[in-house]
Structures are given as structure tokens and as C-alpha cells.
Protein backbone atom coordinates (compact mmCIF):
# COMPACT_ATOMS: atom_id res chain seq x y z
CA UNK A 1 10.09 -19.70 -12.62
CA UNK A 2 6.38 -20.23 -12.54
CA UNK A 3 6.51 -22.16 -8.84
CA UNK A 4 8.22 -18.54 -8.05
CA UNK A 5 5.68 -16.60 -9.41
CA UNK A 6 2.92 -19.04 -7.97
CA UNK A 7 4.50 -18.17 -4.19
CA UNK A 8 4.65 -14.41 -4.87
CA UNK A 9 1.25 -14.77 -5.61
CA UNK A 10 0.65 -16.94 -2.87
CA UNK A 11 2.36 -14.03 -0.59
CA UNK A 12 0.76 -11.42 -1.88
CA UNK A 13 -2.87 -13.23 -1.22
CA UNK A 14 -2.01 -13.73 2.30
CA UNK A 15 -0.43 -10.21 2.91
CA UNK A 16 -3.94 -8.83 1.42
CA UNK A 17 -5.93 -11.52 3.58
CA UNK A 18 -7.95 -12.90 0.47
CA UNK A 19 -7.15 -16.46 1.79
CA UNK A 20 -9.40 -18.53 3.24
CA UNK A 21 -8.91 -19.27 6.53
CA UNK A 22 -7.54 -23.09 5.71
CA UNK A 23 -5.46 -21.39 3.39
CA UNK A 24 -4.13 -18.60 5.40
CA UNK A 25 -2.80 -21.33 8.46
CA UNK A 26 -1.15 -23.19 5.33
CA UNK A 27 0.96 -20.03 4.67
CA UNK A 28 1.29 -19.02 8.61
CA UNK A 29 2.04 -22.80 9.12
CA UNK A 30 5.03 -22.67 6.52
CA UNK A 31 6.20 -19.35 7.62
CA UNK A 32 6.92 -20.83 10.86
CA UNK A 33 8.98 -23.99 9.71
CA UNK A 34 10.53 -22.26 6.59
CA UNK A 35 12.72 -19.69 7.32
CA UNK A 36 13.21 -18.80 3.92
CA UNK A 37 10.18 -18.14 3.04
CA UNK A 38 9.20 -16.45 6.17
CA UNK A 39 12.26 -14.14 4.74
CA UNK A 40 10.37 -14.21 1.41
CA UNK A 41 7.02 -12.89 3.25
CA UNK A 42 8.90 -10.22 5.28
CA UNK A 43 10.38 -9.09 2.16
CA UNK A 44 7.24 -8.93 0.61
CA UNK A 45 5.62 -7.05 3.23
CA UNK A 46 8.23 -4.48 2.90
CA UNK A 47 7.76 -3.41 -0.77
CA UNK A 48 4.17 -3.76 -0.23
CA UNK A 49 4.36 -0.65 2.65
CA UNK A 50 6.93 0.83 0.41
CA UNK A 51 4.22 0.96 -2.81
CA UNK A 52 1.52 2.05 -0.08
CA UNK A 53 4.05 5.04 1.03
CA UNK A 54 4.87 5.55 -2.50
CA UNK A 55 1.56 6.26 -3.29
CA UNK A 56 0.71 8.54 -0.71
CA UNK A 57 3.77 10.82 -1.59
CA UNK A 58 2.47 10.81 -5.14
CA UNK A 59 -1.39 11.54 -3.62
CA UNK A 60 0.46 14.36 -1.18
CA UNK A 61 1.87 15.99 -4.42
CA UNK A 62 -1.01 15.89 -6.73
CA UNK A 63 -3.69 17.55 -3.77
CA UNK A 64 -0.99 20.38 -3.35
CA UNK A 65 -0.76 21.23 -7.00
CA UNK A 66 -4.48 21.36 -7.03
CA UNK A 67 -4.72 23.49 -3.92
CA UNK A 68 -1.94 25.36 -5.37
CA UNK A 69 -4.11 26.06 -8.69
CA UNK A 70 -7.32 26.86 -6.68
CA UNK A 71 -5.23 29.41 -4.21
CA UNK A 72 -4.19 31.50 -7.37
CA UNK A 73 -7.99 32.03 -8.02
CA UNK A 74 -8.53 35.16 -5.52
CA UNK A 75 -12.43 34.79 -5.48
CA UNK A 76 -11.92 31.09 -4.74
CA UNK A 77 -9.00 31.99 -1.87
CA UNK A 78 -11.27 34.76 -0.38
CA UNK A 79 -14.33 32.27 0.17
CA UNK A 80 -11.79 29.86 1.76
CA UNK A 81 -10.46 32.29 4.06
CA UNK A 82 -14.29 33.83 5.13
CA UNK A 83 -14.85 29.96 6.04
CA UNK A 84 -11.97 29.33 8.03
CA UNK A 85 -11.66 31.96 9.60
């Protein structure tokens, strides 16, 4: 379990580029003659844009309720409108 753990890490590291540059043609270097693990790395890239995405949605939602909020406030909608338009 902890050599798994140790290779997420690993992954994770190189997917984030905090390797050093010895370090990073280690992982590329595996990749390449391990298909496994190159499966392992894709994988891992995968739920890493799927948190990112995640996160955005969650961003998207929280900026509308606040715009949402403001908007209600007529003296704060009329400003915004004499700006934009």
C-alpha cells in the first residue's frame, strides 16, 4: 500500500511539474517502457482536470449568487447599469 501511495505521489509531482528535471525524465522515462503506469499517469491526469473543472463549476456558482445578492440592491444595480451602459 505505501509503494502505491509513494507512486500517486510520485504522479501527482510530475503532473504539477515540482520535479526536478532528473526526476521528471525518470517518470517520462518509465512512462514510456511501462504501460501500466503510463495508464496510471493518464488516469491521474484525468481526475486532476476533473477536480480543476469541478472547481470552476463550484467558483461559477458562488460569483452568481453574489451577483445575484448585489443585483437585488437597486442603488447598487442602477450604478452598474450607468457604467455599462
Amino acid at each position: 500500500m505505501r509503494s502505491e501511495l509513494n507512486e500517486i505521489l510520485l504522479i501527482d509531482q510530475w503532473l504539477l511539474r515540482q520535479l526536478s528535471a532528473t526526476e521528471a525524465q525518470h517518470v517520462e522515462a518509465r512512462m514510456l517502457f511501462d504501460e501500466g503506469f503510463a495508464e496510471k499517469v493518464e488516469a491521474q491526469r484525468v481526475c486532476h482536470q476533473l477536480v480543476r473543472q469541478y472547481g470552476r463549476a463550484q467558483d461559477r456558482r458562488r460569483l452568481e449568487g453574489i451577483y445575484s445578492q448585489l443585483m437585488q440592491d437597486t442603488g447598487f444595480a442602477h450604478q452598474l447599469n450607468t457604467i455599462f451602459t
